[in-house]
Protein backbone atom coordinates (compact mmCIF):
# COMPACT_ATOMS: atom_id res chain seq x y z
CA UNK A 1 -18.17 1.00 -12.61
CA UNK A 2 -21.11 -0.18 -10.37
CA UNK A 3 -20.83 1.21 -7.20
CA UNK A 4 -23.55 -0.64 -5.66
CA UNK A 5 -21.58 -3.93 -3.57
CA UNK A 6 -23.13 -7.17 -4.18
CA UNK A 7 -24.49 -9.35 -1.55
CA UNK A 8 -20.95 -11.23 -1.26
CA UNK A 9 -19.05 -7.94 -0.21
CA UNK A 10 -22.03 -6.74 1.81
CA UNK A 11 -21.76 -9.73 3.24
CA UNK A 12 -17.57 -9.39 4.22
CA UNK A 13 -18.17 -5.82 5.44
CA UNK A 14 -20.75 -7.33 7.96
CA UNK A 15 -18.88 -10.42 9.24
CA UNK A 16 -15.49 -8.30 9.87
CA UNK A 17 -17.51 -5.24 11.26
CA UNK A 18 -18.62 -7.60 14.29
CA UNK A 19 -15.38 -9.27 14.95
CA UNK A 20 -13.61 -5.73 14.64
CA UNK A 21 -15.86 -4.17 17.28
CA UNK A 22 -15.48 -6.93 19.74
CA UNK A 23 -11.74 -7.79 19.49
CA UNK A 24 -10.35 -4.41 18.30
CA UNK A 25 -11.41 -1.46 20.68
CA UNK A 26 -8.31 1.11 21.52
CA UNK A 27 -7.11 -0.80 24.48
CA UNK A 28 -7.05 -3.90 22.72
CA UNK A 29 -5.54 -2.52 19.91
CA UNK A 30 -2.48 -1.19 22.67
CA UNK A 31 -2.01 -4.60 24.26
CA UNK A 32 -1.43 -5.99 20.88
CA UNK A 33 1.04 -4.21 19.63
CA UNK A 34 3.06 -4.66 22.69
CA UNK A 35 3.23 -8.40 22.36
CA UNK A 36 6.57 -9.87 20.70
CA UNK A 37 4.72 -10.81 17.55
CA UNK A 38 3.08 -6.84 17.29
CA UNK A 39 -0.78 -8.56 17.07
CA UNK A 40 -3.04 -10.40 18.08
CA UNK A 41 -2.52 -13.97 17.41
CA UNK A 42 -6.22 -15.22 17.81
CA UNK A 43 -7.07 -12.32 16.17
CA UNK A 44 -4.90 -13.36 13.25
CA UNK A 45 -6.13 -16.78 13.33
CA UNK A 46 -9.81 -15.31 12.96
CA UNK A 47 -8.74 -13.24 10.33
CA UNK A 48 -7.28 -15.66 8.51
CA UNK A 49 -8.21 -19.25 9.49
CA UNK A 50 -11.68 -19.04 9.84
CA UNK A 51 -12.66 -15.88 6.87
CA UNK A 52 -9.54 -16.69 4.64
CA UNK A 53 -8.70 -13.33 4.33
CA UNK A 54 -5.19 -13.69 3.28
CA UNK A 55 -6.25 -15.72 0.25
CA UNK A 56 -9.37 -13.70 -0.48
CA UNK A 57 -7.31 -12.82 -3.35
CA UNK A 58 -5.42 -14.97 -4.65
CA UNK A 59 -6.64 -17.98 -7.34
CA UNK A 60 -8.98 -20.68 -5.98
CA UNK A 61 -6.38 -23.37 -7.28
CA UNK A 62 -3.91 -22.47 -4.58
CA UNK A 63 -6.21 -22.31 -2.12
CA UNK A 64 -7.53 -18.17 -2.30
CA UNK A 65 -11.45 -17.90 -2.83
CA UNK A 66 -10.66 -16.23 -6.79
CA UNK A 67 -12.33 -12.61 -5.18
CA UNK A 68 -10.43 -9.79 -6.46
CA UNK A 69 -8.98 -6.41 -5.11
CA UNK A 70 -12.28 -5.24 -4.52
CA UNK A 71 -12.99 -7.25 -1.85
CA UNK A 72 -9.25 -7.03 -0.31
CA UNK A 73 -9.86 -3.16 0.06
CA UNK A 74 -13.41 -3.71 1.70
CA UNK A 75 -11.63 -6.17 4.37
CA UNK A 76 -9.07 -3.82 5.06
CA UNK A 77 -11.64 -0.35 5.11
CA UNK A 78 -13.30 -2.66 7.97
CA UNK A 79 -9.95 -3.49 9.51
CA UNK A 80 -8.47 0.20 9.61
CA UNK A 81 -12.16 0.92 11.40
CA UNK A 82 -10.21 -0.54 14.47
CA UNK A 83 -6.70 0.16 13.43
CA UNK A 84 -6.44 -4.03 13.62
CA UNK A 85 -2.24 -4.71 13.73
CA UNK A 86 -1.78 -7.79 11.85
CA UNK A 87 0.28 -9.03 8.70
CA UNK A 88 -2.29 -8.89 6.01
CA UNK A 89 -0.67 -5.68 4.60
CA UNK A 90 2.92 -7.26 4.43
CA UNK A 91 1.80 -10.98 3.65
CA UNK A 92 -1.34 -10.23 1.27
CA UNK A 93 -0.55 -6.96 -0.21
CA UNK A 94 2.99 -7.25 -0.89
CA UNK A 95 4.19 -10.82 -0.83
CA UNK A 96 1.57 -12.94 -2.49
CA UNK A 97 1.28 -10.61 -5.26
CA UNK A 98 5.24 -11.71 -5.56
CA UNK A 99 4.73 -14.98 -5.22
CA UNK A 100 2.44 -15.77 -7.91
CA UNK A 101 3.66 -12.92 -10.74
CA UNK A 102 7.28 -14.21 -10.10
CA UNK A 103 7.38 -17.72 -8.65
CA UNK A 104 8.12 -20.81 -10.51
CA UNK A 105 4.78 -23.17 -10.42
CA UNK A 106 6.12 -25.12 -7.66
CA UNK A 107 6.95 -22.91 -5.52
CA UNK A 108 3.66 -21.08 -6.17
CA UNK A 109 1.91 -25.15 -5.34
CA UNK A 110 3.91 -25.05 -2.19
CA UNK A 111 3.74 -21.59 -1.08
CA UNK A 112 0.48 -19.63 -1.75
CA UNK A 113 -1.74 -22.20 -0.08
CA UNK A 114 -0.06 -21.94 3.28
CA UNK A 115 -0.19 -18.09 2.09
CA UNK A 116 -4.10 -18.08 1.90
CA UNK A 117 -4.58 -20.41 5.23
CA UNK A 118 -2.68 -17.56 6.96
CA UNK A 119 -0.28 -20.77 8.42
CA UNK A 120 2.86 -18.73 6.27
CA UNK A 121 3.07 -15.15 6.93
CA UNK A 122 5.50 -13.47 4.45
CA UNK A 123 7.27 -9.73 4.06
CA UNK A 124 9.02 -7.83 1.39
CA UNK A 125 12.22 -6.53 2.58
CA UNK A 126 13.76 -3.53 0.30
CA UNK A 127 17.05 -1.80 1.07
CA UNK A 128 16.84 1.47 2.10
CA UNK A 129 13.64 3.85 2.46
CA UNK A 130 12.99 3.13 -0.97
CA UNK A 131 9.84 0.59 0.01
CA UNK A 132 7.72 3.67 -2.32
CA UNK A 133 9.88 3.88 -5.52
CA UNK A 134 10.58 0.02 -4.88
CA UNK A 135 6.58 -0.50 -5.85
CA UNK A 136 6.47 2.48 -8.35
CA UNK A 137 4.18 4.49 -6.07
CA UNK A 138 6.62 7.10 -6.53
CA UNK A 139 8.90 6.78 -9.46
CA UNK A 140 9.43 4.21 -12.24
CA UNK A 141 11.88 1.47 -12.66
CA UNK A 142 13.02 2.39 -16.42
CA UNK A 143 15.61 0.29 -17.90
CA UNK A 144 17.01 2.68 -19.75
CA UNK A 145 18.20 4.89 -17.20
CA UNK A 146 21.84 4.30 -15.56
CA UNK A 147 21.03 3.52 -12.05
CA UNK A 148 17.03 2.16 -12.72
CA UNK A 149 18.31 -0.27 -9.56
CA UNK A 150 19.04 3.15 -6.92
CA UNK A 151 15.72 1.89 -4.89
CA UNK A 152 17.38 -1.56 -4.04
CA UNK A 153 21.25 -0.29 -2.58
CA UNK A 154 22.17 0.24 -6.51
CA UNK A 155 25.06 -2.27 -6.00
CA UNK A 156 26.81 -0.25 -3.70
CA UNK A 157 27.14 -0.74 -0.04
CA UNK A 158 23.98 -0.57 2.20
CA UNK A 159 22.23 -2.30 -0.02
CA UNK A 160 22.32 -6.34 0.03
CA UNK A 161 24.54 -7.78 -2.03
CA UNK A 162 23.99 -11.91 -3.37
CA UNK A 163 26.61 -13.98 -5.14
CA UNK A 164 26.86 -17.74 -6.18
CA UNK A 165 28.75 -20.07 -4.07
CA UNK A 166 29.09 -23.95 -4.43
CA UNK A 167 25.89 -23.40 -6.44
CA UNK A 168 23.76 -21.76 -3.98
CA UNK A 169 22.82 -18.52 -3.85
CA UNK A 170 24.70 -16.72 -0.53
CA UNK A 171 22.59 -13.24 0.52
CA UNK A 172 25.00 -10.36 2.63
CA UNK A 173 23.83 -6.74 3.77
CA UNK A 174 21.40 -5.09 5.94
CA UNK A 175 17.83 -4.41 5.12
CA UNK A 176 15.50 -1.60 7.57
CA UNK A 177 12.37 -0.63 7.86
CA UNK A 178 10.97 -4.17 6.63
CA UNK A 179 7.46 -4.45 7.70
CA UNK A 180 6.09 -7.06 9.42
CA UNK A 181 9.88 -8.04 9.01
CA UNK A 182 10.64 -9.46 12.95
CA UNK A 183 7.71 -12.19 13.26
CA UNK A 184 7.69 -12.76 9.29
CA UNK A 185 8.46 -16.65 8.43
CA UNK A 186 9.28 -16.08 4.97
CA UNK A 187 11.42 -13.02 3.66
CA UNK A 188 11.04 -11.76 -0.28
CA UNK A 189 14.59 -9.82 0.16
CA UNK A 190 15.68 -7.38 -3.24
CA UNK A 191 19.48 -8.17 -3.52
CA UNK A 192 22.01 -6.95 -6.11
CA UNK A 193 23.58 -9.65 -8.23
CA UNK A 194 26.79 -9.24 -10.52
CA UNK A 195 28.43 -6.80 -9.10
CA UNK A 196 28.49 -3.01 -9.54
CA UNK A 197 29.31 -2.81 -13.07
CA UNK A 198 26.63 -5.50 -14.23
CA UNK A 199 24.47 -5.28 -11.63
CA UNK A 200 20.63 -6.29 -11.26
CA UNK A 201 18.42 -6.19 -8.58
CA UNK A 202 16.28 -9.48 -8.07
CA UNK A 203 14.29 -11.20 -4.89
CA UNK A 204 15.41 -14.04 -3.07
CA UNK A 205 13.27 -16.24 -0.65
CA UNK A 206 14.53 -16.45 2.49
CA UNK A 207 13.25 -18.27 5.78
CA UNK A 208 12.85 -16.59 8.93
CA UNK A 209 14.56 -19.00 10.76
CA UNK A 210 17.71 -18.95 8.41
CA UNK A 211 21.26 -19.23 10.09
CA UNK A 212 23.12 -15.97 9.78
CA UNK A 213 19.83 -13.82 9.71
CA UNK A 214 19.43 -11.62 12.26
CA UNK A 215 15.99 -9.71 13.36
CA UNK A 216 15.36 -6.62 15.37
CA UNK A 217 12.13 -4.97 15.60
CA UNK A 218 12.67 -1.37 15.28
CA UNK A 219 10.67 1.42 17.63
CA UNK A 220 8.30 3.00 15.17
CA UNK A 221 5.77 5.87 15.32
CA UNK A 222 2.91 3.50 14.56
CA UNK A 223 3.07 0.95 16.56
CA UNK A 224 0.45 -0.91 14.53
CA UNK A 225 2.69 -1.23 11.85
CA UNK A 226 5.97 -2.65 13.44
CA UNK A 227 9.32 -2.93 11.49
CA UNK A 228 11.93 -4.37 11.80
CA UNK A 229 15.94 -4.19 10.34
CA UNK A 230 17.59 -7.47 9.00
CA UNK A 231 21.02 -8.26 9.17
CA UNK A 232 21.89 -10.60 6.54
CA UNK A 233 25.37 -12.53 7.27
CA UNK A 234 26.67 -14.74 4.47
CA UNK A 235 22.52 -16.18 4.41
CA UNK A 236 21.29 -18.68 2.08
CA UNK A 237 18.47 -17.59 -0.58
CA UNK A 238 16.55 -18.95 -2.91
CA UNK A 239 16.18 -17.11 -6.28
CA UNK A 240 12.19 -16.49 -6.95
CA UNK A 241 11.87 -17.38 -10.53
CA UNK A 242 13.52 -19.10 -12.87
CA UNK A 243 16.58 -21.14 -12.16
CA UNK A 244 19.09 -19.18 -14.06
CA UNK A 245 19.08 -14.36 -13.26
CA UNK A 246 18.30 -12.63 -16.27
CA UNK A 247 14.87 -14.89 -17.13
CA UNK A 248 11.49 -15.04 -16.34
CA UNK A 249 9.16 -12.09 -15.61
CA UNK A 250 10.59 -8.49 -15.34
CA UNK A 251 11.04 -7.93 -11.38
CA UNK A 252 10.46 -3.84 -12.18
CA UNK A 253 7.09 -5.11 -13.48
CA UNK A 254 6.13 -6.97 -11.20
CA UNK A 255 6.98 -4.75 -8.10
CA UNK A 256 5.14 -1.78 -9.80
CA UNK A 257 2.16 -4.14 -9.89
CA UNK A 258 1.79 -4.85 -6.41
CA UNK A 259 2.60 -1.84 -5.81
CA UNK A 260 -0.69 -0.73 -7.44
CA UNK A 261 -2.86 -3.70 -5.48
CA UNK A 262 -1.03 -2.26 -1.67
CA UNK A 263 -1.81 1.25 -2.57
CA UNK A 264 -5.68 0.28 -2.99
CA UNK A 265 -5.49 -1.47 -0.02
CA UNK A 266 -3.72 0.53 2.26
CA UNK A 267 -6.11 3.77 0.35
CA UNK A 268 -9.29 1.55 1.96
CA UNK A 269 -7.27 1.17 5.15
CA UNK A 270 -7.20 4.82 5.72
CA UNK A 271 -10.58 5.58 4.69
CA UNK A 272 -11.83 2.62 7.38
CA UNK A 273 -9.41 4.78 10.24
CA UNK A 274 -10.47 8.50 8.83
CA UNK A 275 -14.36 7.08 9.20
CA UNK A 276 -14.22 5.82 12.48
CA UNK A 277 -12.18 9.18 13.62
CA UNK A 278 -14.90 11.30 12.55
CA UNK A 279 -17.16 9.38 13.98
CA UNK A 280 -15.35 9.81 17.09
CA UNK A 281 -15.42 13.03 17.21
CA UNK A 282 -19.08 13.37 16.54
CA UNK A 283 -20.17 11.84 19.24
CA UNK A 284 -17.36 13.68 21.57
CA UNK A 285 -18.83 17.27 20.67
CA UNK A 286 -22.49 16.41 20.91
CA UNK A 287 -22.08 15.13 24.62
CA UNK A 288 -19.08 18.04 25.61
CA UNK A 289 -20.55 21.12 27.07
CA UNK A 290 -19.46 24.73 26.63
CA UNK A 291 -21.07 27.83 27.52
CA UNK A 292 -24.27 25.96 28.36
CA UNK A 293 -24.47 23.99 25.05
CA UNK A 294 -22.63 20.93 23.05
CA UNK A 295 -19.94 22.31 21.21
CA UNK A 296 -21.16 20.50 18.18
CA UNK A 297 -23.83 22.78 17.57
CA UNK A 298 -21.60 25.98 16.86
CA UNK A 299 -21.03 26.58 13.66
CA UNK A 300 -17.64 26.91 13.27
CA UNK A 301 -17.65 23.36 14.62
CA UNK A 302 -20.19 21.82 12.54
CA UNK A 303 -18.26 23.45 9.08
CA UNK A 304 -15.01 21.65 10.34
CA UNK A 305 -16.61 18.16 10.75
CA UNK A 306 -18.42 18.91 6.92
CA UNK A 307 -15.14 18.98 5.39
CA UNK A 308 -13.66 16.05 7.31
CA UNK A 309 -17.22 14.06 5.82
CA UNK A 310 -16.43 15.76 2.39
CA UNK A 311 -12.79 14.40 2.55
CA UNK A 312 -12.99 10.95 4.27
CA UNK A 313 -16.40 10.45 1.36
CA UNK A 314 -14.10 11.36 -1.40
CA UNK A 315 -11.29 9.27 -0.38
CA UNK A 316 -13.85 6.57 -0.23
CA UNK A 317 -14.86 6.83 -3.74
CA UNK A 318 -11.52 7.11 -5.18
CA UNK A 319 -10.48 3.63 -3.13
CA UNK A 320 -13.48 1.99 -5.02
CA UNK A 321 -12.90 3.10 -7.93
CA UNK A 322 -9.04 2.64 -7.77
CA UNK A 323 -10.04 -1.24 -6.75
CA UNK A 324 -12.35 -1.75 -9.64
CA UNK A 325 -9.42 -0.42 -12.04
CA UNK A 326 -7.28 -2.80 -10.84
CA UNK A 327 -9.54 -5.97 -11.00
CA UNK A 328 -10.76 -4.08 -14.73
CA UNK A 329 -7.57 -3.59 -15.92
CA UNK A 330 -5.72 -6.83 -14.49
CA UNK A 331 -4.27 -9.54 -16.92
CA UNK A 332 -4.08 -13.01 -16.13
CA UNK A 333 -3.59 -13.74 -12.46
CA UNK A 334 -0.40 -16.08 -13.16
CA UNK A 335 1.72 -12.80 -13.75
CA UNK A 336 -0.11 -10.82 -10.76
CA UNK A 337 -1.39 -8.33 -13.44
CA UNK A 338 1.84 -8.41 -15.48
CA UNK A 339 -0.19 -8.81 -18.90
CA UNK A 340 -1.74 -5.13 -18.68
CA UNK A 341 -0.81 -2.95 -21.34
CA UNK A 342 1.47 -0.32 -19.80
CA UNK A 343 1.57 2.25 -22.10
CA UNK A 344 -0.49 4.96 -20.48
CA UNK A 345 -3.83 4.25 -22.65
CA UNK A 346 -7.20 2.70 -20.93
CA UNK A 347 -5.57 -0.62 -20.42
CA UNK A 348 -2.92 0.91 -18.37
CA UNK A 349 -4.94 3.23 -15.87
CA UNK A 350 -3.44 3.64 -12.53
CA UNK A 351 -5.22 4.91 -9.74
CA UNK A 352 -3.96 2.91 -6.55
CA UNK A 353 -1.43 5.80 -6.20
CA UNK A 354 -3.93 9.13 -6.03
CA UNK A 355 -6.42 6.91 -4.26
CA UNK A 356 -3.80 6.26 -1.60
CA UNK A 357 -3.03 9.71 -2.06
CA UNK A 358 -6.53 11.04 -1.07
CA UNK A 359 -6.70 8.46 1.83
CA UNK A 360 -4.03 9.70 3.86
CA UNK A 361 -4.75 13.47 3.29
CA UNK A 362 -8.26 11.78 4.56
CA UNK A 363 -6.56 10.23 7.34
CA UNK A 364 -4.11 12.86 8.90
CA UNK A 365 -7.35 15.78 8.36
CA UNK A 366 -9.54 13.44 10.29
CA UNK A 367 -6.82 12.87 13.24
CA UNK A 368 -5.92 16.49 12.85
CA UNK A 369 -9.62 17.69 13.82
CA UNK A 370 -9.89 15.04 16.64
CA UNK A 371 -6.81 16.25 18.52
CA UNK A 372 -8.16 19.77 17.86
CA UNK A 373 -11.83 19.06 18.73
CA UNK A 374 -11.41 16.37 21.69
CA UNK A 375 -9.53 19.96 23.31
CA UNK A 376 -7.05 19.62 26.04
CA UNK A 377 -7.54 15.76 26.44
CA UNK A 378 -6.83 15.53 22.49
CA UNK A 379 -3.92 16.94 23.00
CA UNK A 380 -2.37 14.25 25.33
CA UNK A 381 -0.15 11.62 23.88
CA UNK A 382 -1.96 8.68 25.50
CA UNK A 383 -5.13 9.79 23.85
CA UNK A 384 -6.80 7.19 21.31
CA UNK A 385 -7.04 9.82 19.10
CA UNK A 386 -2.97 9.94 18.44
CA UNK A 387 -3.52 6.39 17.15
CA UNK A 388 -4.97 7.76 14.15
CA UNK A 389 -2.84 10.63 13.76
CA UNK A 390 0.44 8.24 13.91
CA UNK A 391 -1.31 5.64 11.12
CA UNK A 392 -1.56 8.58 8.82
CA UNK A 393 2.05 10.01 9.68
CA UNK A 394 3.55 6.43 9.88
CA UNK A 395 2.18 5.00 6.63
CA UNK A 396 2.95 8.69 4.84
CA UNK A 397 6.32 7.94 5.65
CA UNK A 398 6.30 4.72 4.07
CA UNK A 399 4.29 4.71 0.99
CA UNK A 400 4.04 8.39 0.83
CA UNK A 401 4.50 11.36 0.89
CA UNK A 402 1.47 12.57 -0.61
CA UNK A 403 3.04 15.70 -2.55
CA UNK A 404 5.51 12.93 -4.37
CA UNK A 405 2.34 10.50 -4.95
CA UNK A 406 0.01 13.10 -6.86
CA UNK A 407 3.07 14.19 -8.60
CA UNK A 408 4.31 10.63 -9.69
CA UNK A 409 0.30 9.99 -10.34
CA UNK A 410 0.85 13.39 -12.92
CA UNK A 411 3.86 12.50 -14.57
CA UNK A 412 2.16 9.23 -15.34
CA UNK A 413 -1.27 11.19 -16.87
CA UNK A 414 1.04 14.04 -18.90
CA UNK A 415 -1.04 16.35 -17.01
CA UNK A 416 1.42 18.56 -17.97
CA UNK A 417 2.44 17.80 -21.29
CA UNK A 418 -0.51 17.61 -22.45
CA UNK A 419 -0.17 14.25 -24.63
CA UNK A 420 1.29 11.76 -22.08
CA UNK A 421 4.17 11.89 -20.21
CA UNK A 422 6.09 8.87 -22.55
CA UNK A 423 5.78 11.26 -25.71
CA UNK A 424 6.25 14.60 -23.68
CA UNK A 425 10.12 15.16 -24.52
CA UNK A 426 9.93 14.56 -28.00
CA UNK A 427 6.72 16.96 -28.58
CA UNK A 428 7.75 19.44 -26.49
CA UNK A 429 9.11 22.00 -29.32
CA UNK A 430 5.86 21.39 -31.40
CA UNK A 431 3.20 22.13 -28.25
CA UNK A 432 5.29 25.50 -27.40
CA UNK A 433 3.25 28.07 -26.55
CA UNK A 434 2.55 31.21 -28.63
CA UNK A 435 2.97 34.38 -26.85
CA UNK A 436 -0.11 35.48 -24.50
CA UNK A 437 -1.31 31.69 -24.56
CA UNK A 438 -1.04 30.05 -21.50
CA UNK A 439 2.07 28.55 -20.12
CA UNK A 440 -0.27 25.00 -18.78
CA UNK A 441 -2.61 23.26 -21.02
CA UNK A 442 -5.25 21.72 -19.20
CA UNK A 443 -6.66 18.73 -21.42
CA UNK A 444 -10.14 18.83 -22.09
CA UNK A 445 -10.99 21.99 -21.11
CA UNK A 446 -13.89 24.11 -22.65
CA UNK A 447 -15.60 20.69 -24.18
CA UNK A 448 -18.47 20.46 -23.95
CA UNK A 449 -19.53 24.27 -24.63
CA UNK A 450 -20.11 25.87 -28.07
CA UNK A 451 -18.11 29.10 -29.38
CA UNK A 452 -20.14 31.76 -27.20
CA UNK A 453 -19.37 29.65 -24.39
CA UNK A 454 -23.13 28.51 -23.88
CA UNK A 455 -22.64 24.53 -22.26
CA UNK A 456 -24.13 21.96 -25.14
C-alpha cells in the first residue's frame, strides 16, 4: 500500500474541503436536516451535479468517473468534517453497489447513469434492525444454515412478503429504519418469496412514487441521518436480476460486498467528524481561562486530547488501508466485487468492518472529550458538540455495535482457532491444548526471535 494520495485525490480533498466550510457550518447543518427532504438540496446538487460524487465510483460506461473506493472514502472523510446530511451514504454506498453486482444490463444502462448524475437517488430497505447482518458487517449469510434468511423477516410476519400475480411481482409488509428511505425515488426492498417453507430472500425495485407505498420519516437520534418506515400495501416490484428467482448472482454475496464498500465509507466518515471534533476542542481550551491560564495547558488536559489524536490517527490509517483492500482485492466491477475469492486467504481480506470498527470508537471518544472539555456549555443538548456525539451513537446503532464488529471481524480471521475460522470445527480436537499450555493461541507470536529469545 502507498499511502502517499496522488494529485487526483489531493485534488478531491481540496475542492470538497472549500465547499464543506462554506455551506456546512453547525447551523447550516441544523436547518438542513429540518427541511422535508433532511438536506440540503443545492448542496446535493453541488455534490453531485457539478463534482459527480455519486458516480465517483461506479464504471465510466454508465456514466461514474472509473475512481475506486479510495476516493469514495476521501469524499466522505471531507464530508463527515461538516457532518454534511445528504444521500450519498444510502444512494452510493448501498444502492449502486446493488445495482451493478445484481442488475440485468439494462437496467444497469438505464439506472446507474441517472445514479452517478445524482438526478436518481436510491435506498436499501431491509426488514427489521438487521441493516448490519443484512451487509455481513456482523454475521454471514451461510446457506447451509436453516434460517440463513433471519436478517430479511425469515418468511415470517414483519418481514415483507412478495408473490406473483397476473405475472407481476406484488410486494406486502412493512420495512423501518430505511435510510434515506422518505425522500428516496427508487427503493432496493429485501422481500421473502415462496413462502415459509421454501422461502428466499431477494430485492425488488420499487419507485418512490408507487401506489400502495406509504412513507414516514421516523424521529431519529441523528438527525443527519434520517429514516424512515415503509408500508408496503399489495405494491408492485420489479425483481433486480434475472427474469426468473433462483438465477443470477447470489444476493448473500452481493449484500456482503457492499457491505464491505459502506463500512469503508462510513469508517472515513467518522474519521472526517472525530477530526474536526478534536479540532474543536483544541481551539476551545487554548482560548478558555481557568485559574489564570488556558485550560489546555494542564496536563491532565493535554494527555486527554493525545489519546483522542492517537485514536482519530489510527482510525485514519485503518480507513485507508481498509479502502485500498477493497479496490486491491475487488473483481470485476460488473459483479460489484462478486469475483473475489472468499475463502479467507489474501484474495479475501476484509477490513471495511474493523476499520469501521475503529472509526466509531474514534468518533464517540472524540465527542465524549468535547462534551467533557467544552464544561458546562458541553453539556447542553443544543451544543454543536452533541452533533458528533449522536453521529457516533446513531450510526453504532445501525452498522454497529462495535463489540459485535471486532468480533464478526475475528471469527472471520480464526483469531481464535488459530487456522481460520472455516476449518476451526473440524481441527478443533487436533489443536487441543496440552496441560499447562495456554488455553489461546495467538498466531505468529515469538517470530521473529531465536531460541534465547534474542529478536533476529
Amino acid at each position: 500500500m502507498d499511502a502517499a494520495l496522488t494529485a487526483e485525490q489531493d485534488e478531491i480533498r481540496r475542492t470538497l474541503r472549500e465547499i464543506v466550510t462554506k455551506r456546512c457550518g453547525p447551523d447550516d447543518v441544523k436547518a438542513a436536516v429540518r427541511t422535508p427532504a433532511g438536506y440540503d438540496a443545492g448542496l446535493w446538487a453541488a455534490l453531485a451535479g457539478q463534482l459527480g460524487l455519486p458516480g465517483l465510483a461506479l464504471p465510466e460506461r454508465y456514466g461514474g468517473t472509473g475512481c475506486g473506493t479510495l476516493e469514495l472514502a476521501l469524499a466522505c472523510e471531507e464530508l463527515g468534517q461538516g457532518l454534511a446530511p445528504s444521500p450519498l451514504v444510502a444512494t452510493a454506498g448501498l444502492a449502486a453497489p446493488l445495482l451493478l453486482a445484481l442488475g440485468t444490463p439494462g437496467r444497469r444502462a438505464e439506472l446507474l447513469p441517472r445514479v452517478a448524475t445524482g438526478e436518481l437517488t436510491a435506498a436499501l430497505a431491509v426488514p427489521g434492525a438487521a441493516l448490519a447482518t443484512a451487509l455481513g458487517l456482523v454475521g454471514e449469510h451461510d446457506e447451509h444454515r436453516a434460517h440463513r434468511d433471519d436478517w430479511s423477516g425469515g418468511g415470517r410476519a414483519g418481514g415483507v412478503q412478495a408473490r406473483t400475480a397476473d405475472g407481476a411481482w406484488r410486494l406486502y409488509g412493512q420495512v423501518d429504519q430505511v435510510l434515506d428511505g422518505h425522500s428516496a425515488e427508487l427503493l432496493l426492498v429485501a422481500a421473502h418469496t415462496g413462502g415459509f417453507a421454501r422461502s428466499r430472500a431477494l430485492l425488488f425495485l420499487v419507485r418512490g412514487d408507487a401506489p400502495g407505498l406509504v412513507r414516514v420519516r421516523q424521529t431519529a437520534l441523528d438527525e443527519t441521518r434520517p429514516r424512515a418506515r415503509l408500508e408496503l400495501r399489495d405494491v408492485a416490484g420489479e425483481l433486480l436480476g434475472e427474469a426468473e428467482a433462483g438465477t443470477g448472482p447470489d444476493v448473500g454475496a452481493a449484500l456482503t460486498d457492499t457491505g464491505e464498500r459502506v463500512a469503508v465509507l462510513l469508517a472515513a466518515e467518522a474519521v472526517g467528524a472525530a477530526d474536526r471534533a478534536l479540532a474543536r476542542t483544541v481551539s476551545y481550551v487554548k482560548e478558555r481561562e481557568q485559574f489564570g491560564r488556558a485550560i489546555g495547558s494542564f496536563q491532565a488536559v493535554k494527555h486527554r486530547l493525545a489519546d483522542v489524536y492517537v485514536r482519530v490517527q489510527a482510525a485514519r490509517s485503518a480507513a485507508y488501508y481498509a479502502a485500498w483492500a477493497a479496490d486491491v482485492h475487488s473483481g470485476d466491477d460488473e459483479g460489484g466485487g462478486g469475483g473475489r475469492d472468499d475463502g479467507g486467504g489474501v484474495g479475501a481480506e476484509r477490513a471495511g468492518g474493523l476499520a469501521l470498527a475503529q472509526g466509531l470508537e474514534a468518533l464517540r471518544t472524540a465527542a465524549a472529550e468535547a462534551v467533557q472539555l467544552h464544561g458546562g456549555i458541553g453539556f447542553t443538548w443544543e451544543h454543536d458538540a452533541h452533533l458528533y456525539l449522536k453521529r457516533a451513537s446513531g450510526d453504532e446503532l445501525l452498522f454497529g455495535p462495535v463489540h459485535r464488529l471486532r468480533a464478526h471481524a475475528a471469527e472471520r480471521a480464526g483469531v481464535f482457532a488459530g487456522e481460520g475460522a472455516d476449518r476451526a470445527e473440524g481441527a478443533a480436537a487436533a489443536r487441543a491444548p496440552e496441560r499447562g499450555a495456554p488455553a489461546v493461541r495467538v498466531v505468529g507470536a515469538g517470530r521473529g526471535r531465536s531460541a534465547d529469545g534474542a529478536g533476529r
